[in-house]
C-alpha atoms as a PDB file:
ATOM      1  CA  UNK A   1      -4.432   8.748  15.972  1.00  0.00           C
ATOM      2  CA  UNK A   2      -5.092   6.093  18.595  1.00  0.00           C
ATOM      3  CA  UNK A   3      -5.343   2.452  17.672  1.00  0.00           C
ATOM      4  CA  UNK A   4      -8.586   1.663  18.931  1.00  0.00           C
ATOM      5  CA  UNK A   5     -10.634   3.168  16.214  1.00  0.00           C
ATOM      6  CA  UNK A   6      -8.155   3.040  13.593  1.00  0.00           C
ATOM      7  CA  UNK A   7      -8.566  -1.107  14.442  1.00  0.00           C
ATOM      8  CA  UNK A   8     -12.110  -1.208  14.031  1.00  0.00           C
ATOM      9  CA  UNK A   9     -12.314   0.419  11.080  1.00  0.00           C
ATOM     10  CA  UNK A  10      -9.974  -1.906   9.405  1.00  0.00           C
ATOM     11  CA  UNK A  11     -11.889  -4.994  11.579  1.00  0.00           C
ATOM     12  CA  UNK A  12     -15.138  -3.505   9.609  1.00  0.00           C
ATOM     13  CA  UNK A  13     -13.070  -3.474   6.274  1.00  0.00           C
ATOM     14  CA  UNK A  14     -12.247  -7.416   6.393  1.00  0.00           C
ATOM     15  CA  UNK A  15     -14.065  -9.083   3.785  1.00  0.00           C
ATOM     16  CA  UNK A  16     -15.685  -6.046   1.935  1.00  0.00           C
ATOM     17  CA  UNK A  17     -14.617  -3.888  -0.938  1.00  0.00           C
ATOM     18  CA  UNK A  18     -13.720  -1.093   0.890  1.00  0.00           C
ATOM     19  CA  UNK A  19     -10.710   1.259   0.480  1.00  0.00           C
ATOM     20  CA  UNK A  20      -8.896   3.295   3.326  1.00  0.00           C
ATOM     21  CA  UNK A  21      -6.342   5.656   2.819  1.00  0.00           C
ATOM     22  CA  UNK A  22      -4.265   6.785   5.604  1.00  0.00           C
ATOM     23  CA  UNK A  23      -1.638  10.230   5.859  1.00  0.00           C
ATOM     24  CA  UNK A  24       1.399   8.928   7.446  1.00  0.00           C
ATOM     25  CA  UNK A  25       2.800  11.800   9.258  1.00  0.00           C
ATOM     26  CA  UNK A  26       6.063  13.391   6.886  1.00  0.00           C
ATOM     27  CA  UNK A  27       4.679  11.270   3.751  1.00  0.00           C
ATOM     28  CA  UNK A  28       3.792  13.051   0.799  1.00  0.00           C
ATOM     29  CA  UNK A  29       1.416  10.238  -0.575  1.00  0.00           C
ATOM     30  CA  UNK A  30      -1.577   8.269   1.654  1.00  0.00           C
ATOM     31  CA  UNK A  31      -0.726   5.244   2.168  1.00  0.00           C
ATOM     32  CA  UNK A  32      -4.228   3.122   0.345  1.00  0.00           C
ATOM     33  CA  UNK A  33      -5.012  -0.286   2.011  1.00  0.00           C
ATOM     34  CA  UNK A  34      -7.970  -2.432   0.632  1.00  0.00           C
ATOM     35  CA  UNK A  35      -8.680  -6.181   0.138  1.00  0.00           C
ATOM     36  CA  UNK A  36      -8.148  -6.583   3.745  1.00  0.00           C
ATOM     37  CA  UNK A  37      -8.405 -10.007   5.088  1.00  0.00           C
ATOM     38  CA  UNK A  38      -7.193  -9.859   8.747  1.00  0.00           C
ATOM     39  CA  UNK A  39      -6.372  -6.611  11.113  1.00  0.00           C
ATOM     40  CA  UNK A  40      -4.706  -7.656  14.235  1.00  0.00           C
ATOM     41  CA  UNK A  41      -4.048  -5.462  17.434  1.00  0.00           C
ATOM     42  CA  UNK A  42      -0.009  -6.137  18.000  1.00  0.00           C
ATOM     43  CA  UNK A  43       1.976  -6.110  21.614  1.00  0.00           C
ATOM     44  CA  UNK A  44       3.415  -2.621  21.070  1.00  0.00           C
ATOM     45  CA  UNK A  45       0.696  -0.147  22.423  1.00  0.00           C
ATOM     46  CA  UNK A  46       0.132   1.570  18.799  1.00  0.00           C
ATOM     47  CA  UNK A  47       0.809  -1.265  16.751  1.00  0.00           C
ATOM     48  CA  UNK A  48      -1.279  -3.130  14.148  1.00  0.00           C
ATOM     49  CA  UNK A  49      -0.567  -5.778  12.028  1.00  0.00           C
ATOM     50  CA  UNK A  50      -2.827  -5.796   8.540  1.00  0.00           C
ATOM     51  CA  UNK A  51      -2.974  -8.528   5.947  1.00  0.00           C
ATOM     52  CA  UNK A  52      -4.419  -7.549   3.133  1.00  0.00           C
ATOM     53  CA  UNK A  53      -5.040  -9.949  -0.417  1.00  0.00           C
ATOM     54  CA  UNK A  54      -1.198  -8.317  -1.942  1.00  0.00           C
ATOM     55  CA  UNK A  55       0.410  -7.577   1.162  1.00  0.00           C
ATOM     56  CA  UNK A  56       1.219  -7.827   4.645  1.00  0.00           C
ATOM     57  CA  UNK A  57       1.458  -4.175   6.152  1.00  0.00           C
ATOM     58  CA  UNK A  58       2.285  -3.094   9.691  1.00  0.00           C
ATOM     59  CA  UNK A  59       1.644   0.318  10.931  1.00  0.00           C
ATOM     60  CA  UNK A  60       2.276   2.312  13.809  1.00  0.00           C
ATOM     61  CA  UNK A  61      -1.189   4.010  14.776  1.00  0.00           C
ATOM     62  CA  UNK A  62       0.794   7.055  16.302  1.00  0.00           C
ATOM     63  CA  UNK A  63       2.195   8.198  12.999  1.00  0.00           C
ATOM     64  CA  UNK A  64      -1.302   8.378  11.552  1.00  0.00           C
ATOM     65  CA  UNK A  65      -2.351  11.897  11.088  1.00  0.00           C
ATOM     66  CA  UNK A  66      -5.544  11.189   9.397  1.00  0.00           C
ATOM     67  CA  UNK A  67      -7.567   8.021   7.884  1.00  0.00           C
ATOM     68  CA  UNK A  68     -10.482   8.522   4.907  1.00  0.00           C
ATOM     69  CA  UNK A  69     -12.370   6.193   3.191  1.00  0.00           C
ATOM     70  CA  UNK A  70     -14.649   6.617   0.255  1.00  0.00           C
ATOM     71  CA  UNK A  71     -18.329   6.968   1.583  1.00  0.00           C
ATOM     72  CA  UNK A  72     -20.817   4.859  -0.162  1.00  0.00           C
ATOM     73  CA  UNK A  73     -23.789   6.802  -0.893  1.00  0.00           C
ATOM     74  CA  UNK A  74     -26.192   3.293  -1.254  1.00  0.00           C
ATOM     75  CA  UNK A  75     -27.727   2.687  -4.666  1.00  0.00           C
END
């Protein structure tokens, strides 16, 4: 996966209750981020740096094979 979306959906994610589980390629289990504060874009072409409320995570956007996120059907 590239960075560019992968970066806006966690931009869109700061703030909000949202979950977003991403499939790290050879990982048996997604890897869930949520209560995320801050996404930054990092030097390293794929590279993002995410701060979330109980962690700071940094992920290579290359190794991501897929990203879902629980769709909110309004209510």
């Amino acid at each position: 996966m590239e960075r560019g979306p992968l970066i806006r959906i966690l931009q869109e994610m700061e703030g909000t209750d949202l979950e977003l589980d991403l499939i790290i390629s050879g990982q048996v289990k997604a890897l869930e981020i949520r209560n995320v504060e801050k996404a930054l874009e990092l030097h390293s072409s794929q590279g993002i740096s995410i701060r979330t409320r109980q962690n700071q995570i940094w992920v290579d956007a290359s190794l991501v094979a897929a990203a879902y996120q629980a769709r909110s059907d309004g209510g």
